[in-house]
PDB file of N, CA and C in Angstrom:
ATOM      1  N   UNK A   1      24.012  42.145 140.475  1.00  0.00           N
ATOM      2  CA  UNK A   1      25.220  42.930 140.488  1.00  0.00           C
ATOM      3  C   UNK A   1      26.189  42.294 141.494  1.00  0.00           C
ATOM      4  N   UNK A   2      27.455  42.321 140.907  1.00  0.00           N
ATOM      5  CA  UNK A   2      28.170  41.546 142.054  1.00  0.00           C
ATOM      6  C   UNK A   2      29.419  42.575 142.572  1.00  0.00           C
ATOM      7  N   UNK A   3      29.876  41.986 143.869  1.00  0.00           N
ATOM      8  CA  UNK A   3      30.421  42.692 144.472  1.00  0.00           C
ATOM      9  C   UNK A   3      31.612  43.952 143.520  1.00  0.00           C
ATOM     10  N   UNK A   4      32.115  43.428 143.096  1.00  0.00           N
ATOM     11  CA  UNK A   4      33.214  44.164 142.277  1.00  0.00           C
ATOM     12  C   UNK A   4      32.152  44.858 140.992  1.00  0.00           C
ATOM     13  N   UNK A   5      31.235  44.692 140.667  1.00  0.00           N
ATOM     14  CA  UNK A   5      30.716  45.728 140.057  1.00  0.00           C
ATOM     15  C   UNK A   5      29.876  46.909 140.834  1.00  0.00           C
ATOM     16  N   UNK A   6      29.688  46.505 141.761  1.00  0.00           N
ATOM     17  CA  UNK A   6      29.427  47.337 142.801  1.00  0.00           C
ATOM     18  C   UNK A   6      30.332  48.268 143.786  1.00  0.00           C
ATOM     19  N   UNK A   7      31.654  48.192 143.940  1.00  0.00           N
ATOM     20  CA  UNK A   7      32.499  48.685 144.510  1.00  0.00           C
ATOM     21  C   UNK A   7      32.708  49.573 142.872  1.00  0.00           C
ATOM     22  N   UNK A   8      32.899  49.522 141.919  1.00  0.00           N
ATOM     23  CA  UNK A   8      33.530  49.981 140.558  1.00  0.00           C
ATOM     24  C   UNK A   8      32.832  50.763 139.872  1.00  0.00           C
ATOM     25  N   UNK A   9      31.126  50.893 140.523  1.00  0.00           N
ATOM     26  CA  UNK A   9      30.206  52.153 140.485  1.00  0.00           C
ATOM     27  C   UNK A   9      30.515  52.578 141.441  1.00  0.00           C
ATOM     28  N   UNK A  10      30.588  52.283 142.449  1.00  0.00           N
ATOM     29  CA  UNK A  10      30.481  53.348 144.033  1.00  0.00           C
ATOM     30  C   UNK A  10      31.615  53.409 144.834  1.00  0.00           C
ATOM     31  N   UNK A  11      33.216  53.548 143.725  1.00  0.00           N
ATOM     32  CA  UNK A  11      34.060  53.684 144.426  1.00  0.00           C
ATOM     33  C   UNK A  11      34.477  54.816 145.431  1.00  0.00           C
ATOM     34  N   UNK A  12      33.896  56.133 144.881  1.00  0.00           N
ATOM     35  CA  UNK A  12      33.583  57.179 145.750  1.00  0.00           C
ATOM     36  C   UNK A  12      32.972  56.801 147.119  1.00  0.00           C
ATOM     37  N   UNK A  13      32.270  56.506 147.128  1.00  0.00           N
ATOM     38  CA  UNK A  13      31.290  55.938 148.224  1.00  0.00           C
ATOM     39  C   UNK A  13      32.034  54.951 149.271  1.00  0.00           C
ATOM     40  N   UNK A  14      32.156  54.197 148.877  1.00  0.00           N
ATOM     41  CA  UNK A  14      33.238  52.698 149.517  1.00  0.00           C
ATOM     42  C   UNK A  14      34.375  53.473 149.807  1.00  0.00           C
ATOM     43  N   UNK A  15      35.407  54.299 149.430  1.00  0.00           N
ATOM     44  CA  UNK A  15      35.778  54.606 150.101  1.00  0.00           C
ATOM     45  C   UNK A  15      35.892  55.362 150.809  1.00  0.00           C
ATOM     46  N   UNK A  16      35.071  56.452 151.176  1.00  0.00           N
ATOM     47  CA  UNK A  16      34.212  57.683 151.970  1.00  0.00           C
ATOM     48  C   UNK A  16      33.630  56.758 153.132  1.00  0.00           C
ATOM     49  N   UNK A  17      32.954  55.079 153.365  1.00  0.00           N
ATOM     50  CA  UNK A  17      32.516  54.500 153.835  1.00  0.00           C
ATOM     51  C   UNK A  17      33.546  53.644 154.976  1.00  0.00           C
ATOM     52  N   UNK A  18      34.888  53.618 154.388  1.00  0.00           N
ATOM     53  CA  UNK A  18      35.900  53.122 154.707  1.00  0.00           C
ATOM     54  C   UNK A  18      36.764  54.147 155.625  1.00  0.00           C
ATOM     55  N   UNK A  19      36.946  55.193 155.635  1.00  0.00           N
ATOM     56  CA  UNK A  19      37.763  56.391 155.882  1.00  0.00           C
ATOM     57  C   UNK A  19      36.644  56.261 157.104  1.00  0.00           C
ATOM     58  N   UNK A  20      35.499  56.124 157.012  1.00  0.00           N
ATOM     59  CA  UNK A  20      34.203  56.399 158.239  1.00  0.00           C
ATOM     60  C   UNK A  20      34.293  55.289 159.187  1.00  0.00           C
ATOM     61  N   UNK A  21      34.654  53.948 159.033  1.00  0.00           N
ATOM     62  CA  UNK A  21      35.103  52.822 159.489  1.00  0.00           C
ATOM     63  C   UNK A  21      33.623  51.981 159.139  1.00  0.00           C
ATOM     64  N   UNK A  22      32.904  52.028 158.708  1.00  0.00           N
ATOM     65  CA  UNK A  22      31.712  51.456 158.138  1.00  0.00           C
ATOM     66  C   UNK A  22      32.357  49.929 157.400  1.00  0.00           C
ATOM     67  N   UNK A  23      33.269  50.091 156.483  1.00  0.00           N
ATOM     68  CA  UNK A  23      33.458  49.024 155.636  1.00  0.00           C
ATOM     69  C   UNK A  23      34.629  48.738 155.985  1.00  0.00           C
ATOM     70  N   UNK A  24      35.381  47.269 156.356  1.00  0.00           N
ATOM     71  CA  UNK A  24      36.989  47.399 156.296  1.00  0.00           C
ATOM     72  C   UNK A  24      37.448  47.552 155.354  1.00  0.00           C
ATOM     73  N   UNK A  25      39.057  48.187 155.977  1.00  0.00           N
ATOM     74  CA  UNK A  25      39.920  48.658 154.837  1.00  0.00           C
ATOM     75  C   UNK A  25      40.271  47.466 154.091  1.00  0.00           C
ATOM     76  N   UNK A  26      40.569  46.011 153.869  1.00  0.00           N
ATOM     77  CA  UNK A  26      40.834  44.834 153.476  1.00  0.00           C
ATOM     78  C   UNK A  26      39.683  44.899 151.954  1.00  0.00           C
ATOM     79  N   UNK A  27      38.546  45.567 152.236  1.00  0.00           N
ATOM     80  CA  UNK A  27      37.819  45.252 150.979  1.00  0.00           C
ATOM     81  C   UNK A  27      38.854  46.180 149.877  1.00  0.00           C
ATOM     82  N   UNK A  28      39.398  46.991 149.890  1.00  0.00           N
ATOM     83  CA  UNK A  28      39.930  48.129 149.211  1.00  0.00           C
ATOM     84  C   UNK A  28      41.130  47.699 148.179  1.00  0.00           C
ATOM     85  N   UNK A  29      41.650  45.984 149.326  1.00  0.00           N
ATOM     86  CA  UNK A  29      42.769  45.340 148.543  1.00  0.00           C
ATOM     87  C   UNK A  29      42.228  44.256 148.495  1.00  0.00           C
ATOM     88  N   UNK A  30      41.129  44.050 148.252  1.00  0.00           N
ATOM     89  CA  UNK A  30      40.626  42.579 147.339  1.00  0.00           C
ATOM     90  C   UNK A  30      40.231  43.550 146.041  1.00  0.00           C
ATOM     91  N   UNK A  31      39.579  44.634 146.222  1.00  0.00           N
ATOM     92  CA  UNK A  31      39.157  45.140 144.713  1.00  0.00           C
ATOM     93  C   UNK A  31      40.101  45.883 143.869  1.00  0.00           C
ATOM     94  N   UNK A  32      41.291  45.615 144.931  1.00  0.00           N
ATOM     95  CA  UNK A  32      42.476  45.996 143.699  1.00  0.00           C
ATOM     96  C   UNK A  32      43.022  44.668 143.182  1.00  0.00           C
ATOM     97  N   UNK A  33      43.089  43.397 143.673  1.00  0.00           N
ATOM     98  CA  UNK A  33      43.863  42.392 143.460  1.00  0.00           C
ATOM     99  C   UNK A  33      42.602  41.940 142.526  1.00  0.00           C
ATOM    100  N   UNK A  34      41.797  41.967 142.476  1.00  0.00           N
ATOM    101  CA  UNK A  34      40.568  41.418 141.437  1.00  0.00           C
ATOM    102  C   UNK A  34      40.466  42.278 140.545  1.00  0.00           C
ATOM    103  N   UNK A  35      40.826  43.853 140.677  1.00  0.00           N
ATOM    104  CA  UNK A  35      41.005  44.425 139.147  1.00  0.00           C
ATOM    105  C   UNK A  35      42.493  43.945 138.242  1.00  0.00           C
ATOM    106  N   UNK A  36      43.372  43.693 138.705  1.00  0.00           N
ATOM    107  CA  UNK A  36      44.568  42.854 138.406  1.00  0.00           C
ATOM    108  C   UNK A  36      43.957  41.524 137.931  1.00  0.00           C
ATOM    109  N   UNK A  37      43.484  40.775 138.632  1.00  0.00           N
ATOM    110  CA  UNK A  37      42.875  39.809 137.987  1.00  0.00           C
ATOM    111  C   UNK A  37      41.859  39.553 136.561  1.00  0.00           C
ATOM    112  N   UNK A  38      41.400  40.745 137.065  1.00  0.00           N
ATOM    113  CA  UNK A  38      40.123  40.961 135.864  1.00  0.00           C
ATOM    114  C   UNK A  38      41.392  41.873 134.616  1.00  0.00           C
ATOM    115  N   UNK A  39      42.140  42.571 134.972  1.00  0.00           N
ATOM    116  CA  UNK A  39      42.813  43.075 133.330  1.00  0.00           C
ATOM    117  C   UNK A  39      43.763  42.207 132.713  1.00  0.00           C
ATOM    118  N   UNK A  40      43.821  40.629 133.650  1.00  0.00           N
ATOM    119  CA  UNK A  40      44.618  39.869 133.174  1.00  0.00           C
ATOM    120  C   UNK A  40      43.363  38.970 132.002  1.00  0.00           C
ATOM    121  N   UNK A  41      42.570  38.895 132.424  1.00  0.00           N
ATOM    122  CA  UNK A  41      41.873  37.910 132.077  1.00  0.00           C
ATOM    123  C   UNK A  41      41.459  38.382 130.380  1.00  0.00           C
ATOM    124  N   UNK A  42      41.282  39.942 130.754  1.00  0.00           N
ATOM    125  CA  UNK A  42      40.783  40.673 129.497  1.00  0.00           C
ATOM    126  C   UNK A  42      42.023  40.794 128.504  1.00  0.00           C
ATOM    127  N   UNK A  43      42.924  40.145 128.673  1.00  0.00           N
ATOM    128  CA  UNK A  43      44.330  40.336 127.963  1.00  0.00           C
ATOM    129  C   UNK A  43      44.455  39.044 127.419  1.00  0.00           C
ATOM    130  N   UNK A  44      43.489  38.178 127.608  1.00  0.00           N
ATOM    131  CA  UNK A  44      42.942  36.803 126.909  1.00  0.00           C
ATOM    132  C   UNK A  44      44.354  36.070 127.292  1.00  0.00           C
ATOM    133  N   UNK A  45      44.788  35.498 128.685  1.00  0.00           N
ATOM    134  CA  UNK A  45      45.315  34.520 129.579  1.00  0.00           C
ATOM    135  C   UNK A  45      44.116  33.963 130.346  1.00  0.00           C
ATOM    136  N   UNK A  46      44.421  32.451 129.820  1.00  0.00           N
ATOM    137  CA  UNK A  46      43.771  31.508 131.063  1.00  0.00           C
ATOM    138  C   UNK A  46      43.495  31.891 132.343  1.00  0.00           C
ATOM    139  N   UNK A  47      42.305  31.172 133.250  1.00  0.00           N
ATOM    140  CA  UNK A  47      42.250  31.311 134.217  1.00  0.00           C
ATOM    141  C   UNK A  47      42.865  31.439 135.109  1.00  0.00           C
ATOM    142  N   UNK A  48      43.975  30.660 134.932  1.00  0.00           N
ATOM    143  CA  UNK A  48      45.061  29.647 136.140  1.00  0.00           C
ATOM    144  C   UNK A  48      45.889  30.440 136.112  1.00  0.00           C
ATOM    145  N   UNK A  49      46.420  31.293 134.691  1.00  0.00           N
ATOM    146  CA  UNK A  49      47.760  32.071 134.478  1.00  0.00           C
ATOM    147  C   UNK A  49      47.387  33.001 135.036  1.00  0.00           C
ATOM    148  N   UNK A  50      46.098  34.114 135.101  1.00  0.00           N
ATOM    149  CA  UNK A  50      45.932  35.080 135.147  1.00  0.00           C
ATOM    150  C   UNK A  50      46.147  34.966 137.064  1.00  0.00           C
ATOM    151  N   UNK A  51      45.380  33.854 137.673  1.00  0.00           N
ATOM    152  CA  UNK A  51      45.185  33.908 138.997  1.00  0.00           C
ATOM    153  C   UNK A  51      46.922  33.815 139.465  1.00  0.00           C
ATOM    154  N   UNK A  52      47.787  33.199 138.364  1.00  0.00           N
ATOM    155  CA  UNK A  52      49.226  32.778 138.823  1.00  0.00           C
ATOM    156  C   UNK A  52      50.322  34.612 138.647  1.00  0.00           C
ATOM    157  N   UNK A  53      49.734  35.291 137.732  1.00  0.00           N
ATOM    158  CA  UNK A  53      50.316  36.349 137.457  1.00  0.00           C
ATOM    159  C   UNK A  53      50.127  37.512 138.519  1.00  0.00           C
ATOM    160  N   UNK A  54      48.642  37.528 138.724  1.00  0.00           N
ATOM    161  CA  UNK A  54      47.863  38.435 139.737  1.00  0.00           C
ATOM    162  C   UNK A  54      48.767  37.891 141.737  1.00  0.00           C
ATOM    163  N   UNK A  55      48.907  36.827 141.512  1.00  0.00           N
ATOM    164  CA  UNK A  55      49.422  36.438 143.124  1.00  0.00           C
ATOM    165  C   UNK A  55      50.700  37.155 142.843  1.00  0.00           C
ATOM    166  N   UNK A  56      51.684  37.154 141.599  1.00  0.00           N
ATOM    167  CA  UNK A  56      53.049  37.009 142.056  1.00  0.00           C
ATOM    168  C   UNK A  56      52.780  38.585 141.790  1.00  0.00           C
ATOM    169  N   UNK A  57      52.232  39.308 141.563  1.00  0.00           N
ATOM    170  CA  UNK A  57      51.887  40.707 141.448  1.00  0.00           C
ATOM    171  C   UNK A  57      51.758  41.053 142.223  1.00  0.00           C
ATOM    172  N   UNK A  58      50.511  41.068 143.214  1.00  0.00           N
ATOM    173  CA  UNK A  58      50.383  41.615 144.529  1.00  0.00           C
ATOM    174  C   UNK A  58      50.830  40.745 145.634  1.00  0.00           C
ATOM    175  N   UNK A  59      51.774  40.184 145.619  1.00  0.00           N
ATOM    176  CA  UNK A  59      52.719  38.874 146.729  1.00  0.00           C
ATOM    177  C   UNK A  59      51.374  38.524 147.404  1.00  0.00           C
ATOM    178  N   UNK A  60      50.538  37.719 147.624  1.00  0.00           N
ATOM    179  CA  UNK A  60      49.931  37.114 147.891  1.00  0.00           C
ATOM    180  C   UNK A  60      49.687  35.880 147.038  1.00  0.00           C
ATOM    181  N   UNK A  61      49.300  34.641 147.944  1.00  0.00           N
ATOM    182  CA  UNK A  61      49.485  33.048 147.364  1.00  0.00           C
ATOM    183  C   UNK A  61      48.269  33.023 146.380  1.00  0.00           C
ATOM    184  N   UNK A  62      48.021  31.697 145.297  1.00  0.00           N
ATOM    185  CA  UNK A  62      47.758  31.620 144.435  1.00  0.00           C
ATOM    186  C   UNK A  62      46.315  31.674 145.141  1.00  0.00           C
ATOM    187  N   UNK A  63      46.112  30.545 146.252  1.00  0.00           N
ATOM    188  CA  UNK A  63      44.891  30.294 147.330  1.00  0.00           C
ATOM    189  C   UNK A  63      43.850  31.141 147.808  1.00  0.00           C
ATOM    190  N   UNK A  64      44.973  32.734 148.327  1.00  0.00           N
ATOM    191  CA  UNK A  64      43.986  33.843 148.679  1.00  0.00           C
ATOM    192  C   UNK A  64      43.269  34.540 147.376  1.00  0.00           C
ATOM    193  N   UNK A  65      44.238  34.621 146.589  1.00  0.00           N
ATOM    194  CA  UNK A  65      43.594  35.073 144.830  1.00  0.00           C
ATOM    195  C   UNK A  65      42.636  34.496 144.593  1.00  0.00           C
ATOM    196  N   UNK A  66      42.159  33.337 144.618  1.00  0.00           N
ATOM    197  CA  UNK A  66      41.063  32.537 144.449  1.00  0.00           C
ATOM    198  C   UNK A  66      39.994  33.317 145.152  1.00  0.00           C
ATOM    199  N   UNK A  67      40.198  32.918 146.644  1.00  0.00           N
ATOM    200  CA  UNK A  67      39.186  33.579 147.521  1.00  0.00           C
ATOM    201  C   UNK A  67      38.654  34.362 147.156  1.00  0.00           C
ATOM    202  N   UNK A  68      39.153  35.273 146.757  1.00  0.00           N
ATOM    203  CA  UNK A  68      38.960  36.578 147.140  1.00  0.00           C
ATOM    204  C   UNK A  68      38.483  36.954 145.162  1.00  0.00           C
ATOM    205  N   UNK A  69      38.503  36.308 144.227  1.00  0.00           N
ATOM    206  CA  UNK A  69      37.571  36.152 143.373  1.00  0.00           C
ATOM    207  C   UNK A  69      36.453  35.266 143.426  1.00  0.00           C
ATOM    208  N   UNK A  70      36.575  34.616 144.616  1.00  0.00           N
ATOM    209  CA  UNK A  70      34.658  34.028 144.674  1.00  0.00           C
ATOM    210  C   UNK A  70      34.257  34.700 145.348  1.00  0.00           C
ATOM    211  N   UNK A  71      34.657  36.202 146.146  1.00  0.00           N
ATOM    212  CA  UNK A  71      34.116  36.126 147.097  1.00  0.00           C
ATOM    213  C   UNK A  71      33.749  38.159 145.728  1.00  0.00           C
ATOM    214  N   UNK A  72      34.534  38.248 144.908  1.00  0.00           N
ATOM    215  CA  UNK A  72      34.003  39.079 144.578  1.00  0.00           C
ATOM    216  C   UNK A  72      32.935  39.257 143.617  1.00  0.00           C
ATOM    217  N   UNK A  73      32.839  37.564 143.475  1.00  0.00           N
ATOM    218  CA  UNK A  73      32.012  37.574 142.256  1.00  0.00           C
ATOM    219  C   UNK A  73      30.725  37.371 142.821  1.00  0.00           C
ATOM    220  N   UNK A  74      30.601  36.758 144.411  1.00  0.00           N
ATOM    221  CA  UNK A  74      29.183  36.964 144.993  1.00  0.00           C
ATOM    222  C   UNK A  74      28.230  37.936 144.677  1.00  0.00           C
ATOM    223  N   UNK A  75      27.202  38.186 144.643  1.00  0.00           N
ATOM    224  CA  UNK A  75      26.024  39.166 144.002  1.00  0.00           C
ATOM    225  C   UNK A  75      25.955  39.880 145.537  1.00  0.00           C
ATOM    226  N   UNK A  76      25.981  40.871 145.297  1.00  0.00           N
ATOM    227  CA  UNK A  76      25.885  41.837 146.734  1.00  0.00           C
ATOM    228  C   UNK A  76      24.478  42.088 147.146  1.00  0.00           C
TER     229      UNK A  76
END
């Protein structure tokens, strides 16, 4: 199970966990910028477009978008 399927069952939780200071608040806007990412992708756009659409969406560079989809696709 990887991170973003894990935040997307236990969003209740994560953020009940977050409000507690347990988890930083920063995870809260990677799993929004990776659900942007992920409904681009499911809208059948390329990799590159979707990561290029998702940055100019949530103003963040093409670079951190990346990141922050390897880092959600890690297995938790």
């Amino acid at each position: 199970m990887t991170k973003f399927e894990y935040i997307n069952k236990n969003i209740s939780r994560v953020k009940r966990e977050v409000k507690m200071g347990l988890i930083p608040v920063g995870i809260l806007r990677h799993y929004e910028i990776y659900s942007r990412f992920d409904y681009y992708i499911k809208q059948g756009h390329e990799i590159c477009c979707a990561i290029n659409f998702t940055g100019d969406d949530m103003r963040v560079c093409d670079r951190t978008v990346f990141r922050i989809i390897k880092n959600m696709e890690e297995i938790a």
